[in-house]
Protein backbone atom coordinates (compact mmCIF):
# COMPACT_ATOMS: atom_id res chain seq x y z
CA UNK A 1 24.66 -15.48 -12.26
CA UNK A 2 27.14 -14.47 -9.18
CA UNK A 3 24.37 -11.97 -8.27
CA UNK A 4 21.22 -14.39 -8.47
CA UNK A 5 23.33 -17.13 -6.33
CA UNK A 6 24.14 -14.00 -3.81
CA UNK A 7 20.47 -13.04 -3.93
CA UNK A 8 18.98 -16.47 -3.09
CA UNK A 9 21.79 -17.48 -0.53
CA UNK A 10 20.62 -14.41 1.07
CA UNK A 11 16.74 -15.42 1.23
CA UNK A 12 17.22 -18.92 2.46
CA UNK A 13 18.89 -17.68 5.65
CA UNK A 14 16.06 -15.43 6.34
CA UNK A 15 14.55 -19.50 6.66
CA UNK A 16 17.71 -21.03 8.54
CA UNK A 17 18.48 -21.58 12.21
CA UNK A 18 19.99 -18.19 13.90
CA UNK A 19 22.06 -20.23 16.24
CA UNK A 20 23.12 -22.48 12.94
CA UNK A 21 24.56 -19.65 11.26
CA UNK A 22 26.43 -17.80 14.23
CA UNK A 23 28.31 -21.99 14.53
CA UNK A 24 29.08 -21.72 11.01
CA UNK A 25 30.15 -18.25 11.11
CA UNK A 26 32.60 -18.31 13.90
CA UNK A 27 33.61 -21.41 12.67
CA UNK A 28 34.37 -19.79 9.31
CA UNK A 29 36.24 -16.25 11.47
CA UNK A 30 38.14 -18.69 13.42
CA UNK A 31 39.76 -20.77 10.49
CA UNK A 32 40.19 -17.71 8.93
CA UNK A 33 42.34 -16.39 12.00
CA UNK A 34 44.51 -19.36 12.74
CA UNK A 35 45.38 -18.88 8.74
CA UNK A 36 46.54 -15.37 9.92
CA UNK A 37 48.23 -16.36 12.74
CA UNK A 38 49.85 -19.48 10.93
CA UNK A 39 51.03 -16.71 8.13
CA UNK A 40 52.32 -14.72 11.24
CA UNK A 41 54.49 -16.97 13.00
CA UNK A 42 55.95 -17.79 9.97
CA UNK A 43 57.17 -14.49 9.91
CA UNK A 44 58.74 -14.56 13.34
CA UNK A 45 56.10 -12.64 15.41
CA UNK A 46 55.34 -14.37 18.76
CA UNK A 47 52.21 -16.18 19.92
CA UNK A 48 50.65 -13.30 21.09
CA UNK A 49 52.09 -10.94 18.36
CA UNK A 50 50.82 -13.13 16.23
CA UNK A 51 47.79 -13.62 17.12
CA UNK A 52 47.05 -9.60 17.65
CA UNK A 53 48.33 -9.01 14.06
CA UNK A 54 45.96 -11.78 12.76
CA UNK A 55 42.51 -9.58 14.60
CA UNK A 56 43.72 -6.38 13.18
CA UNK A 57 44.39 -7.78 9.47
CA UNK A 58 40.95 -8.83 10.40
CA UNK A 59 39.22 -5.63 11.38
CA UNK A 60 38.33 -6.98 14.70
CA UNK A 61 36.43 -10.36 15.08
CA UNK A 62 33.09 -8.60 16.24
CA UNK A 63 33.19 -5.74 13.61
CA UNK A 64 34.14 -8.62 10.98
CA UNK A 65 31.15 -10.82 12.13
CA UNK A 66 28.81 -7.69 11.43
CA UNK A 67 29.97 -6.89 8.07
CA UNK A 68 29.19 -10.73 7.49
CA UNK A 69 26.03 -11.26 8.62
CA UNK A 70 25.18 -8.05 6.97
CA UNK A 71 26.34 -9.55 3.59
CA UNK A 72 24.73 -12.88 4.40
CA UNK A 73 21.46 -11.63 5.20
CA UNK A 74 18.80 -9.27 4.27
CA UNK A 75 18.97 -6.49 7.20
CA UNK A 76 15.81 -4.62 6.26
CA UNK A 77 13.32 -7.94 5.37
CA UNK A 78 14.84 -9.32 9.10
CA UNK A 79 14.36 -5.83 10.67
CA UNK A 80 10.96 -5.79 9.15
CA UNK A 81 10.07 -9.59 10.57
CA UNK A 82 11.28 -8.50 13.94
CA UNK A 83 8.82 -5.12 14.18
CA UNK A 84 5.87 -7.31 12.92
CA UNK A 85 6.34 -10.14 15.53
CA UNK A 86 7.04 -7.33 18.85
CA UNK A 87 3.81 -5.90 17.39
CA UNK A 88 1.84 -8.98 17.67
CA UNK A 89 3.31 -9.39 21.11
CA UNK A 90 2.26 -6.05 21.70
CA UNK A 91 -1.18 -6.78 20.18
CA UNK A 92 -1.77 -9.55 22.25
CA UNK A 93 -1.07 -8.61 25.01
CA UNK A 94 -3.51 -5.59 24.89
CA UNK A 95 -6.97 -7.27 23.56
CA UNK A 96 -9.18 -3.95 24.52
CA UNK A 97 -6.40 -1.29 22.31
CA UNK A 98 -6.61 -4.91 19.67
CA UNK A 99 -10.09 -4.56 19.28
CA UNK A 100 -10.50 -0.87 18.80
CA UNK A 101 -7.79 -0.45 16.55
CA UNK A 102 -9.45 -3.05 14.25
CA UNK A 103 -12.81 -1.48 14.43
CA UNK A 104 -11.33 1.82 13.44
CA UNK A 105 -9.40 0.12 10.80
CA UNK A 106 -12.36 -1.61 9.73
CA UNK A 107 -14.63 1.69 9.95
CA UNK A 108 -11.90 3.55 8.21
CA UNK A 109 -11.54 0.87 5.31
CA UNK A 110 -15.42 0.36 5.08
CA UNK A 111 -16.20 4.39 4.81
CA UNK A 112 -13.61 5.18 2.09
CA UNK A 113 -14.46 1.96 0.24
CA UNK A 114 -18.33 3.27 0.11
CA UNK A 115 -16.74 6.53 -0.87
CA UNK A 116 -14.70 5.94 -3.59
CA UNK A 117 -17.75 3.56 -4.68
CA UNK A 118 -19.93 6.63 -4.86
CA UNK A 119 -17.55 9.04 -6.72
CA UNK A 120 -16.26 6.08 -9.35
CA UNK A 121 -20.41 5.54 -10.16
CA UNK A 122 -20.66 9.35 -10.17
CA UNK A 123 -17.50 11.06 -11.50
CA UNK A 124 -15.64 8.84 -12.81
CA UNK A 125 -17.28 6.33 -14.62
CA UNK A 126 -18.89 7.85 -18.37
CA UNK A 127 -22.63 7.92 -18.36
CA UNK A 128 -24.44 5.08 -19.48
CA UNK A 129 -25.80 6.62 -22.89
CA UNK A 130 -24.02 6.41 -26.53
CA UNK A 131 -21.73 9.39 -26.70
CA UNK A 132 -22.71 10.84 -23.01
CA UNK A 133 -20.71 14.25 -24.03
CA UNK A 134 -23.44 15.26 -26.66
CA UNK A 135 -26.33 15.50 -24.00
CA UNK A 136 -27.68 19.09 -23.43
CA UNK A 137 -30.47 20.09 -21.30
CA UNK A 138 -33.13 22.42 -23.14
CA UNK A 139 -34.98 25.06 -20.63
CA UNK A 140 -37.26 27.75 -21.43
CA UNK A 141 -37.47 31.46 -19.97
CA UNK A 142 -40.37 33.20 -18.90
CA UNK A 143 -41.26 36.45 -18.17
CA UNK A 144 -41.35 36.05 -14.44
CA UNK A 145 -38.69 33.64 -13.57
CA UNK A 146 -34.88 33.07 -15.04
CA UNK A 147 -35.68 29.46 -16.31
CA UNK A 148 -38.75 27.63 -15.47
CA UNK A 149 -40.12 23.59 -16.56
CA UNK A 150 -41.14 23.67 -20.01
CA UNK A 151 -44.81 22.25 -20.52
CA UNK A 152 -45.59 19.33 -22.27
CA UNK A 153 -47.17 20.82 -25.42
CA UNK A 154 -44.49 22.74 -25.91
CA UNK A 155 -41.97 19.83 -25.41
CA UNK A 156 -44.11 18.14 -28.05
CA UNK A 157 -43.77 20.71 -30.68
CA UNK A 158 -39.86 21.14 -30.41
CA UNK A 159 -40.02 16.92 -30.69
CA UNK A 160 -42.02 17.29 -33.47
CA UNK A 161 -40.26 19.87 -35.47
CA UNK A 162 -36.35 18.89 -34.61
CA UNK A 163 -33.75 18.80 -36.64
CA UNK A 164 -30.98 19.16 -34.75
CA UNK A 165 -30.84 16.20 -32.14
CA UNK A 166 -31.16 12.47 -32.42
CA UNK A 167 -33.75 12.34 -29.90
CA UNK A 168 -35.49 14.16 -27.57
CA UNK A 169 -36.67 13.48 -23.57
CA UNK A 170 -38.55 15.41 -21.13
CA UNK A 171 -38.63 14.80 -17.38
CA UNK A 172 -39.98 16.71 -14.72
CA UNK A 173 -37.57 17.51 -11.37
CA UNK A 174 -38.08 15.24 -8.48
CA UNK A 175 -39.83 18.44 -6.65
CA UNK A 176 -42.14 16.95 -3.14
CA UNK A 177 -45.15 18.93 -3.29
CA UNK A 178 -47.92 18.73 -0.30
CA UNK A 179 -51.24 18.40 -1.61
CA UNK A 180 -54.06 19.49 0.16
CA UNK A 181 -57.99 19.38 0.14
CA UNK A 182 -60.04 19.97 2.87
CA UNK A 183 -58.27 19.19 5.78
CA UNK A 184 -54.66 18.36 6.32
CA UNK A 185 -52.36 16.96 3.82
């Protein structure tokens, strides 16, 4: 419970008043040292004695405040509100460097968006088809060539006498061919 309490004390003065928290801090170092000093006197030291013991039992009122604000705060979430607000400054100041560094942001976003669109429908994603690791592609050899189309009546005899795959389909590569007659094509 002691650590939630710490926790949240230490977000809500990310929210509170700078100047409001210095007040109550060297309001809170200086009661501390006149307890010192009060303790020191009573032990016979002199006004000035006193008062030098009571900033060394301290560790210094500057190195003290520090160590406190450090406790009381969240360094690296006020650090990181301090960079973000010098860089809109910085950003605003410059309207030209503004506006290309969002247009390569934007360019740089948009491309790898489209790419990772195109390897996800590609790569990653499984084929739309019922068990998309059983499909095979069937070519035939010929004398002449390695592999070569296979023609439709032969397509339609292996359909006809299968009895090894579910189904069959034949498509033709999207070759462009030029056709011409007479004249040009």
């Amino acid at each position: 419970m002691n650590r939630f309490r710490s926790s949240l004390s230490r977000l809500l003065n990310l929210f509170r008043s700078r100047a409001q928290s210095e007040r109550e801090l060297s309001a809170e170092l200086d009661s501390h040292l006149q307890l010192h000093i009060d303790d020191n006197l009573r032990r016979g030291l002199s006004p000035e004695q006193a008062r030098r013991t009571a900033v060394l039992q301290l560790g210094g009122l500057e190195q003290t405040k520090e160590r406190v604000r450090d406790q009381r705060s969240l360094p690296l979430l006020e650090t990181l509100f301090h960079d973000l607000r010098y860089a809109a400054r910085m950003l605003g100041r410059n309207p030209g460097f503004t506006a290309a560094a969002v247009l390569v942001l934007a360019l740089g976003i948009g491309a790898n968006t489209a790419l990772f669109s195109v390897v996800n429908g590609v790569l990653l994603r499984p084929l739309p088809y019922p068990q998309p690791e059983q499909l095979v592609t069937l070519r035939e050899s010929k004398p002449n060539f390695a592999t070569g189309s296979i023609s439709l009546p032969h397509f339609l005899d292996w359909q006809k006498d299968n009895r090894t795959f579910a189904s069959m389909a034949a498509m033709r590569g999207g070759r462009s061919l030029v056709l011409t007659g007479l004249g040009d094509a």
